[in-house]
Protein backbone atom coordinates (compact mmCIF):
# COMPACT_ATOMS: atom_id res chain seq x y z
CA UNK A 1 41.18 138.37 101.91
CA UNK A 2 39.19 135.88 103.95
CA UNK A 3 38.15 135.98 107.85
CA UNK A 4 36.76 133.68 109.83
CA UNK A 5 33.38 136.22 109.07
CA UNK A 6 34.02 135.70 105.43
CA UNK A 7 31.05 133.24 104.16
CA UNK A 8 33.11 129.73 104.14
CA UNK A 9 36.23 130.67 105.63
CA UNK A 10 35.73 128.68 108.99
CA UNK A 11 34.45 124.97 106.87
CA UNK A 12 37.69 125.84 105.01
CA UNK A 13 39.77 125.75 108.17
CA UNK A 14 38.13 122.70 109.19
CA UNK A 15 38.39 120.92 105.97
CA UNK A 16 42.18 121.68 106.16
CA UNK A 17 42.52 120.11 109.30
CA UNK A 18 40.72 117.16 108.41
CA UNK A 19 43.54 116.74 105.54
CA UNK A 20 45.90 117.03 108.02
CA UNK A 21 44.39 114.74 110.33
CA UNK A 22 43.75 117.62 113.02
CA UNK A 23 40.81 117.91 113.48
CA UNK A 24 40.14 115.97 117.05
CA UNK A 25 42.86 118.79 117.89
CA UNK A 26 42.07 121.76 116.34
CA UNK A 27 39.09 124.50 117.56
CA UNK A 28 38.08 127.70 116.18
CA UNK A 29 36.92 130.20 118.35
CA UNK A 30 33.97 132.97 116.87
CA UNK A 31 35.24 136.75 116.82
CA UNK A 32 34.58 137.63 120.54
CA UNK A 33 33.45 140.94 121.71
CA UNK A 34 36.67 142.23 124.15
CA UNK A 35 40.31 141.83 123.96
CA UNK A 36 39.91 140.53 127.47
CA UNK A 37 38.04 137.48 126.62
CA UNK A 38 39.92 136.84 123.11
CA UNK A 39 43.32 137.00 125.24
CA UNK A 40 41.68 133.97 127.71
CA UNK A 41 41.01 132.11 124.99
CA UNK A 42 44.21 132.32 123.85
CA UNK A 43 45.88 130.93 127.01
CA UNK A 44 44.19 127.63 126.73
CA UNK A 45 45.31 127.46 122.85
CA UNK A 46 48.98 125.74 121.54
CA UNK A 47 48.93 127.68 118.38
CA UNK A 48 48.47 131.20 117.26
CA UNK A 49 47.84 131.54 113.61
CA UNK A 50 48.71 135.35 111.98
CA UNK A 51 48.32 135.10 108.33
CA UNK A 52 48.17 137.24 105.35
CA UNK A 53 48.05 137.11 102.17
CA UNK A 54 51.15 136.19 99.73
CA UNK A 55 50.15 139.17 97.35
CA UNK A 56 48.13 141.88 97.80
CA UNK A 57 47.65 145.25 95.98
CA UNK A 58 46.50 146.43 99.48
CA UNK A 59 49.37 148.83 100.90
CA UNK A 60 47.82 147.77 104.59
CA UNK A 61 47.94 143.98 103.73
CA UNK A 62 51.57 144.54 102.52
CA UNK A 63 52.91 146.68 105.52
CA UNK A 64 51.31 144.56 108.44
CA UNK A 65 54.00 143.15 109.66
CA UNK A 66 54.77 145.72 112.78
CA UNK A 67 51.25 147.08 112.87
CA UNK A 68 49.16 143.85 113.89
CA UNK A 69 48.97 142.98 117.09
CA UNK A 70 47.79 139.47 117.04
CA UNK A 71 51.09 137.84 116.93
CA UNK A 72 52.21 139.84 120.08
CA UNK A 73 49.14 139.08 121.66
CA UNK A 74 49.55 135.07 120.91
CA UNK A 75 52.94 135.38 122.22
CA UNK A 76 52.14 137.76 125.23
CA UNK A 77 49.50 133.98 126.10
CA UNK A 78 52.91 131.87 125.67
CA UNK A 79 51.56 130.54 122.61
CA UNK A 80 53.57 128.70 119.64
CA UNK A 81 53.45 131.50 116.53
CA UNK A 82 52.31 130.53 112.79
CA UNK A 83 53.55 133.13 109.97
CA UNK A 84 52.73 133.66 106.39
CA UNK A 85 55.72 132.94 104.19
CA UNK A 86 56.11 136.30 103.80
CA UNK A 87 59.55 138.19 103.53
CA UNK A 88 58.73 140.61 106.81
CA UNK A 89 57.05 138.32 108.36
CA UNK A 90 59.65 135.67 108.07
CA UNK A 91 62.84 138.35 109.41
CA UNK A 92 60.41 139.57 112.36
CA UNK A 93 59.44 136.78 113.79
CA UNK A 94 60.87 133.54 112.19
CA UNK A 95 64.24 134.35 112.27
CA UNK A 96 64.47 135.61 116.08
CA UNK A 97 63.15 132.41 116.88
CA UNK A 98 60.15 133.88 118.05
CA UNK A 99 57.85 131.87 115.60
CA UNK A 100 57.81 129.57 112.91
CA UNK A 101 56.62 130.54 109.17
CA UNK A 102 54.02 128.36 107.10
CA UNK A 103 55.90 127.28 104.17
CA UNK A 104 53.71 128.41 100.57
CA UNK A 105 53.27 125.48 98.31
């Protein structure tokens, strides 16, 4: 799995949004060093994006769903919540209305 410190990860994100015609809009912030100043940054965001993979022979990647924090921490900053189109993912937080899901495909 790629993260924004994964060599190429971030020009993909940018090159995505420039297919979308979002990049004016879109930023991408470096890892920061404290939960403090990654939750700051997150209040002057729209969007916060949680993704994982669509298949993984990782038992972590597959049982993520209740053990990340990042989506409560986008929505803790009032911010709009992206999903993988994944099964969990979809029942925890798409169908509460709590976020939407990136469709696959």
């Amino acid at each position: 799995m790629k993260t924004i410190g994964s060599p190429g990860y971030v020009k993909l994100l940018q090159t995505e949004a420039a297919r979308l015609g979002l990049s004016a809009t879109t930023g991408i912030s470096w890892p920061v060093e404290t939960v403090r100043i990654c939750l700051k940054q997150c209040r002057q965001a729209h969007v916060g994006l949680a993704f994982m993979p669509l298949s993984s022979d990782d038992p972590n990647e597959q049982a993520m769903v209740g053990a990340s924090n990042k989506p409560f921490d986008y929505l803790a900053c009032g911010l709009a919540l992206l999903v993988s189109d994944l099964p969990d993912w979809q029942k925890m937080f798409v169908e509460t209305g709590c976020g939407a899901g990136l469709q696959s495909g």
